[in-house]
N, C-alpha and C. Protein backbone atom coordinates (compact mmCIF):
# COMPACT_ATOMS: atom_id res chain seq x y z
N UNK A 1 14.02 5.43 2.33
CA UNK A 1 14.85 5.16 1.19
C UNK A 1 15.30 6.48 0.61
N UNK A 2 16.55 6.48 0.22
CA UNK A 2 16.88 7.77 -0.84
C UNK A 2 17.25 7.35 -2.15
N UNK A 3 16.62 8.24 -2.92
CA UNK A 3 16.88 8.25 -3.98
C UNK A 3 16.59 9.49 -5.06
N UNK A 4 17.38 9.21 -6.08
CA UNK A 4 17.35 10.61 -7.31
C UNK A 4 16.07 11.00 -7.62
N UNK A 5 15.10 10.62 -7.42
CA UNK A 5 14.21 10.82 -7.78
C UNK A 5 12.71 10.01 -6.78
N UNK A 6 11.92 11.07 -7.10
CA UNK A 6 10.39 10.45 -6.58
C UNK A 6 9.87 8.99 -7.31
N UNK A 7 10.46 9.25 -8.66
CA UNK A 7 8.99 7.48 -9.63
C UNK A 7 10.05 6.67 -8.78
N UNK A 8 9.52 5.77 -9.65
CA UNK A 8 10.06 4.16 -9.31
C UNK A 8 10.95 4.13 -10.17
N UNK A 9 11.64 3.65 -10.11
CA UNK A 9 12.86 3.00 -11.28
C UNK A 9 12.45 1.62 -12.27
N UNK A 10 13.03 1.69 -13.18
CA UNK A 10 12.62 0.67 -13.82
C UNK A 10 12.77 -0.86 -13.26
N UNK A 11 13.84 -0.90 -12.34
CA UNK A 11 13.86 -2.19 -11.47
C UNK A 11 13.72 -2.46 -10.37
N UNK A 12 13.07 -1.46 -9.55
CA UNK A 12 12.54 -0.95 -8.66
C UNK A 12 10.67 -1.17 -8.15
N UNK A 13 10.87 -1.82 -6.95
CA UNK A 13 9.50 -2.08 -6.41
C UNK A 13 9.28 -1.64 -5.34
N UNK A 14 8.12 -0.67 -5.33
CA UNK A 14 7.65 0.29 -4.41
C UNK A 14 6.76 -0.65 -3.78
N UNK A 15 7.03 -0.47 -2.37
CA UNK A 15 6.17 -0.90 -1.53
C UNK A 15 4.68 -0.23 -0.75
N UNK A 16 3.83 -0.66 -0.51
CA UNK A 16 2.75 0.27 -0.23
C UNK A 16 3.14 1.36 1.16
N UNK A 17 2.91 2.73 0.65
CA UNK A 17 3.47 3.48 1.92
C UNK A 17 4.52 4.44 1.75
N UNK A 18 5.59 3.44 0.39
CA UNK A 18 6.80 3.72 0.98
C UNK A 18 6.90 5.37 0.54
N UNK A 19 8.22 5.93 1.18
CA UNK A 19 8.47 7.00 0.78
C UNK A 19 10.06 7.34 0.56
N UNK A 20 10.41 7.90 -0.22
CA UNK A 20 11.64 8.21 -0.11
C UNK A 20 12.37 9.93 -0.31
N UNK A 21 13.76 10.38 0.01
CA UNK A 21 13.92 11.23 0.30
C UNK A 21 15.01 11.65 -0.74
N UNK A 22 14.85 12.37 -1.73
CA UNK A 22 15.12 13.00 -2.96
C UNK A 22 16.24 13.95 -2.40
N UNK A 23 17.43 14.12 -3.28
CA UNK A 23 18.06 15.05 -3.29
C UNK A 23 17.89 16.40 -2.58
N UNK A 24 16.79 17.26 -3.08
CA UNK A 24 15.59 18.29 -2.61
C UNK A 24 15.15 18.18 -1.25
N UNK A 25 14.99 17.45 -1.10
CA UNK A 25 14.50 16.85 0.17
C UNK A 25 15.26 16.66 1.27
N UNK A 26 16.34 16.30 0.75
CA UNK A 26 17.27 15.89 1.64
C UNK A 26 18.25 17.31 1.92
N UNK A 27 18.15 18.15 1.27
CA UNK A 27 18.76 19.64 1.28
C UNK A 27 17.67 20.26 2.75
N UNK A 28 16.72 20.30 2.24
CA UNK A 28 16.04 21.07 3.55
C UNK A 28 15.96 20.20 4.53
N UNK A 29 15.74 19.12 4.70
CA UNK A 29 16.51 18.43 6.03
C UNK A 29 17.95 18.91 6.56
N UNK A 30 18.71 19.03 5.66
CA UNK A 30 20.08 19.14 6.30
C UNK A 30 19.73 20.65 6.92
N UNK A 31 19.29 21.68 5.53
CA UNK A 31 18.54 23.13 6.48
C UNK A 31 18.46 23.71 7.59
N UNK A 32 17.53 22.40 7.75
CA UNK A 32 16.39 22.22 9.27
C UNK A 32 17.34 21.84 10.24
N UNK A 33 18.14 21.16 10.22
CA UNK A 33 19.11 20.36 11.23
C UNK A 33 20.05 21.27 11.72
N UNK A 34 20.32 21.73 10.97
CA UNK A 34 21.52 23.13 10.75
C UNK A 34 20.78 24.13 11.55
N UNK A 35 19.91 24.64 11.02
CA UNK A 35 18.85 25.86 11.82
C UNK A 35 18.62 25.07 12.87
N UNK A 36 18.15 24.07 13.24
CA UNK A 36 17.85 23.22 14.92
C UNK A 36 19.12 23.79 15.75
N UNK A 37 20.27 23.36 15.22
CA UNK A 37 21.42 23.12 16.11
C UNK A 37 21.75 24.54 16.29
N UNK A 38 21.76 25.53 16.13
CA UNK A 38 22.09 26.53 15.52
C UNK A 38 21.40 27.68 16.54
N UNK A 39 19.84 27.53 16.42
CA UNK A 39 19.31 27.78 17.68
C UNK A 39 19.26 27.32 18.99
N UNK A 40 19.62 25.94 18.94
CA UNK A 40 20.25 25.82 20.76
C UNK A 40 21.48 26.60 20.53
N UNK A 41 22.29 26.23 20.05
CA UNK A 41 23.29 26.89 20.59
C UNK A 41 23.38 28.22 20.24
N UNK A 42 22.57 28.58 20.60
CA UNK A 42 22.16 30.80 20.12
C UNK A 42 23.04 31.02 21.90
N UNK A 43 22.32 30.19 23.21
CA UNK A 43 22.59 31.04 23.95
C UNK A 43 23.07 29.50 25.20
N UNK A 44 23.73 29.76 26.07
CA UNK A 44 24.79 28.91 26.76
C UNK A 44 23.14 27.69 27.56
N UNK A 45 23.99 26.54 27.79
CA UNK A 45 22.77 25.92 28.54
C UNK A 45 21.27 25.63 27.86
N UNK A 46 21.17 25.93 26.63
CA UNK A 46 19.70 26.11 25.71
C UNK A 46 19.52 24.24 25.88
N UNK A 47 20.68 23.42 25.34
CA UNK A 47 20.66 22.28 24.93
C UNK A 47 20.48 21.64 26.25
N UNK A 48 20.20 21.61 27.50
CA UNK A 48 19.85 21.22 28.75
C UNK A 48 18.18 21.38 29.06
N UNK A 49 17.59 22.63 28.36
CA UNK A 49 15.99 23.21 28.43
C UNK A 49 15.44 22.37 27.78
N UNK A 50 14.86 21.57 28.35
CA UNK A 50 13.91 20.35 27.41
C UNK A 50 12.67 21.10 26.86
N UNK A 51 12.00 22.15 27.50
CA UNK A 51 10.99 23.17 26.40
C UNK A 51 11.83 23.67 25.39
N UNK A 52 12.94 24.04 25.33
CA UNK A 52 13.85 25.20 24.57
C UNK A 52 13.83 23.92 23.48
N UNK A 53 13.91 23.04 23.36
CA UNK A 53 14.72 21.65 22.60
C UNK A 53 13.02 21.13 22.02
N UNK A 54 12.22 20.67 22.55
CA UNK A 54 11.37 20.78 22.17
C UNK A 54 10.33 21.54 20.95
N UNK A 55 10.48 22.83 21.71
CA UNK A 55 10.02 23.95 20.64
C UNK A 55 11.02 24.37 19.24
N UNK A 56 12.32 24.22 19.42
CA UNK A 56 13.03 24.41 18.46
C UNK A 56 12.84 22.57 17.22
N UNK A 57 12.27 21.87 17.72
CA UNK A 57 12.38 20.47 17.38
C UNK A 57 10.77 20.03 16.49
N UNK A 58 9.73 21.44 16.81
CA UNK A 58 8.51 21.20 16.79
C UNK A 58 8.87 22.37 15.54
N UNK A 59 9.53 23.21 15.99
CA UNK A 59 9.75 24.66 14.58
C UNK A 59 10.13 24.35 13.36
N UNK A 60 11.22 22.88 13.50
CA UNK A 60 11.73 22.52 12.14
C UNK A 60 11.11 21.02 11.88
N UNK A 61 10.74 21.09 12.32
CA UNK A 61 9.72 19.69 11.73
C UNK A 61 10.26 18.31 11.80
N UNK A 62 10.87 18.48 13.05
CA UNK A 62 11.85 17.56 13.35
C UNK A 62 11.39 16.30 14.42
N UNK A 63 9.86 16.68 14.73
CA UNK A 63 9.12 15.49 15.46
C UNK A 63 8.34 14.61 14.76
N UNK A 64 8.83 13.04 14.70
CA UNK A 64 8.03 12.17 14.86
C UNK A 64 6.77 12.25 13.92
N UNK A 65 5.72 12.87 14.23
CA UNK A 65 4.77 13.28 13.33
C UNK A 65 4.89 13.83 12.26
N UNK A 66 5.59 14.98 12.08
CA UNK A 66 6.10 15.34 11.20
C UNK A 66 7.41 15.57 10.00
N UNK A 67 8.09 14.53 10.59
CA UNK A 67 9.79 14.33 9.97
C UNK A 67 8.87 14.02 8.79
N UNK A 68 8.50 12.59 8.49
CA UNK A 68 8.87 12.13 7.03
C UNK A 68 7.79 12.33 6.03
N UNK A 69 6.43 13.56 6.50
CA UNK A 69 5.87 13.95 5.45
C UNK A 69 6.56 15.31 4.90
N UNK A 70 7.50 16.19 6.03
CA UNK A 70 8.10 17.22 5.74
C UNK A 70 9.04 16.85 4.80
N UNK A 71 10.45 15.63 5.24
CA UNK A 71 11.05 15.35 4.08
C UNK A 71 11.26 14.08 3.28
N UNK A 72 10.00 13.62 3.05
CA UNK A 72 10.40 12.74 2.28
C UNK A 72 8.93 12.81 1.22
N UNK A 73 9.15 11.72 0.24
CA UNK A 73 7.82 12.42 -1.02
C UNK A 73 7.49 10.76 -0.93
N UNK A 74 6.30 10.74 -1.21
CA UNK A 74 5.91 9.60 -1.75
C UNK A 74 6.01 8.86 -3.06
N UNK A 75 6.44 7.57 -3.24
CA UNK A 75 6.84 7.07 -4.53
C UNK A 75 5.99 7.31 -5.67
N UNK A 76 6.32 7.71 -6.46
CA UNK A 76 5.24 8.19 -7.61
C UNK A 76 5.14 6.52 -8.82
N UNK A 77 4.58 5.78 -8.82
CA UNK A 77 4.51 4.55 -9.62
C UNK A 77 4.23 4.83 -11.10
């Protein structure tokens, strides 16, 4: 979910878990995405190297495990 803010809203029901991705948040994602793309394409063929793509994907916090505690916050109730 995105939203202006971490609380809950006044008409707003947080679900157990949920998390959402704040303004702030959503800036260093774009960051990260930017710096991802940015380093494949540093040098010709990078985006074909599945280690090269990998490691650049593991640098910005862009795997799976780590995407949505990097950008997103937990609902504050």
């Amino acid at each position: 979910m995105t939203s202006s803010s971490a609380g809950n809203g006044r008409v707003a029901s947080a679900v157990l878990g949920m998390r959402v991705v704040t303004p702030a948040m959503f800036d260093k994602l774009k960051d990260a995405v930017t710096s991802y793309a940015a380093a494949l394409a540093s040098s010709p063929d990078r985006w074909a190297d599945e280690q090269a793509v990998r490691e650049q994907l593991a640098r910005h916090k862009l795997t799976g495990d780590r995407f949505f505690t990097t950008y997103s916050e937990s609902v504050r109730t």
